[in-house]
Protein backbone atom coordinates (compact mmCIF):
# COMPACT_ATOMS: atom_id res chain seq x y z
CA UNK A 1 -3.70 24.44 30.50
CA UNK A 2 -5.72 21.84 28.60
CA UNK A 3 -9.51 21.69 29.88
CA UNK A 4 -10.69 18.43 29.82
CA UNK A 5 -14.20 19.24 27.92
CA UNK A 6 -12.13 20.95 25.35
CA UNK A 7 -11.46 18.64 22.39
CA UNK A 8 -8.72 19.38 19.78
CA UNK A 9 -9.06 19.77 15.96
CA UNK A 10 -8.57 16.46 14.27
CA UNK A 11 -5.41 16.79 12.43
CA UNK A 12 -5.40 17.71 8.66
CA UNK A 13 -4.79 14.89 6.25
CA UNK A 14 -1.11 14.31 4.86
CA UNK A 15 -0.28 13.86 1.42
CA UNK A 16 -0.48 10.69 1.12
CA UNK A 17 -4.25 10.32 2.41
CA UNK A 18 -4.94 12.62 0.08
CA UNK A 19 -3.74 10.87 -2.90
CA UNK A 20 -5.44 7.68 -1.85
CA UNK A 21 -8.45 9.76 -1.74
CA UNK A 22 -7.71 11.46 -5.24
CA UNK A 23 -6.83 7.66 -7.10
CA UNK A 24 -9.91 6.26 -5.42
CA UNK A 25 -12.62 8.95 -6.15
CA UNK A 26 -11.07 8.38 -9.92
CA UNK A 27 -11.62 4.51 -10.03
CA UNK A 28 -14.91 5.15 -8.29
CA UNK A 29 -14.10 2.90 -5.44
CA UNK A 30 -14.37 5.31 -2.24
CA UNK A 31 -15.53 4.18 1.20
CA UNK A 32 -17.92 6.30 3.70
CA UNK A 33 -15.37 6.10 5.68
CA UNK A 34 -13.08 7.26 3.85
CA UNK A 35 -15.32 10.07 2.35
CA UNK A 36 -16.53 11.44 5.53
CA UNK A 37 -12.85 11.66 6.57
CA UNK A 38 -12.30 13.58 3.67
CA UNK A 39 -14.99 15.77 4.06
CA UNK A 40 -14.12 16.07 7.92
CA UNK A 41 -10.71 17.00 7.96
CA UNK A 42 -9.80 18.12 4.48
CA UNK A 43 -9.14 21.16 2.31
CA UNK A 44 -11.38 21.55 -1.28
CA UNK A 45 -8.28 23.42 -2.50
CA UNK A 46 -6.30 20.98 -1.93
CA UNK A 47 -8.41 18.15 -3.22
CA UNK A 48 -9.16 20.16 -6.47
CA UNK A 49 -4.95 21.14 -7.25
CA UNK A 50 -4.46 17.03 -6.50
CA UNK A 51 -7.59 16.39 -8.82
CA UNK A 52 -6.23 18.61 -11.64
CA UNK A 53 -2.83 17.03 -11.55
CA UNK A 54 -3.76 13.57 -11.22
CA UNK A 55 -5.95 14.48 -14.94
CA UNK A 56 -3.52 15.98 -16.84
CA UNK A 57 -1.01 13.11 -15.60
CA UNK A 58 -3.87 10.64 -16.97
CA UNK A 59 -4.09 12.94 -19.91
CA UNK A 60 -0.13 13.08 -20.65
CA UNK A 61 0.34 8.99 -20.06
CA UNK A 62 -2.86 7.95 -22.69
CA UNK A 63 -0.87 10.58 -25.03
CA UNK A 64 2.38 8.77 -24.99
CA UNK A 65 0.82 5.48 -24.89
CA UNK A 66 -1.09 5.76 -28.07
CA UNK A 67 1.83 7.84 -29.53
CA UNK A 68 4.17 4.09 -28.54
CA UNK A 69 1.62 2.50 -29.85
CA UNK A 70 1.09 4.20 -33.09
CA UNK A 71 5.05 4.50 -33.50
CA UNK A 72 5.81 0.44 -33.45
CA UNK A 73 2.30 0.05 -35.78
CA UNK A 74 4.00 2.10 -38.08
CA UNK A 75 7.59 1.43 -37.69
């Protein structure tokens, strides 16, 4: 049975804290709080894969905007 000095693993962070964390690291706006948690309960792999998608996602969208935007110059 449970002990009652024994104190359980906080649980891992879902996906969704994980983005937050991602988009706000990126904008440069992070908390302590929020950092800590992140460094408390949460993978580096997992941060680094989210990091690498959310770039080439930035990547791929300045791409198509400036090929939009260079399409109705021209057009």
């Amino acid at each position: 049975m449970n002990e009652p000095d024994k104190q359980q693993p906080p649980p891992p962070l879902t996906l969704w804290e994980m983005l937050q964390s991602v988009l706000a690291a990126a904008l440069g706006v992070q908390s302590g709080k929020n950092r800590s948690r992140d460094f408390g309960r949460g993978k580096p792999s997992h941060f680094i894969l989210l990091g690498l998608m959310f770039t080439g996602l930035f990547v791929l969208v300045l791409l198509g905007a400036v090929k939009l935007i260079l399409h109705l110059a021209t057009g």
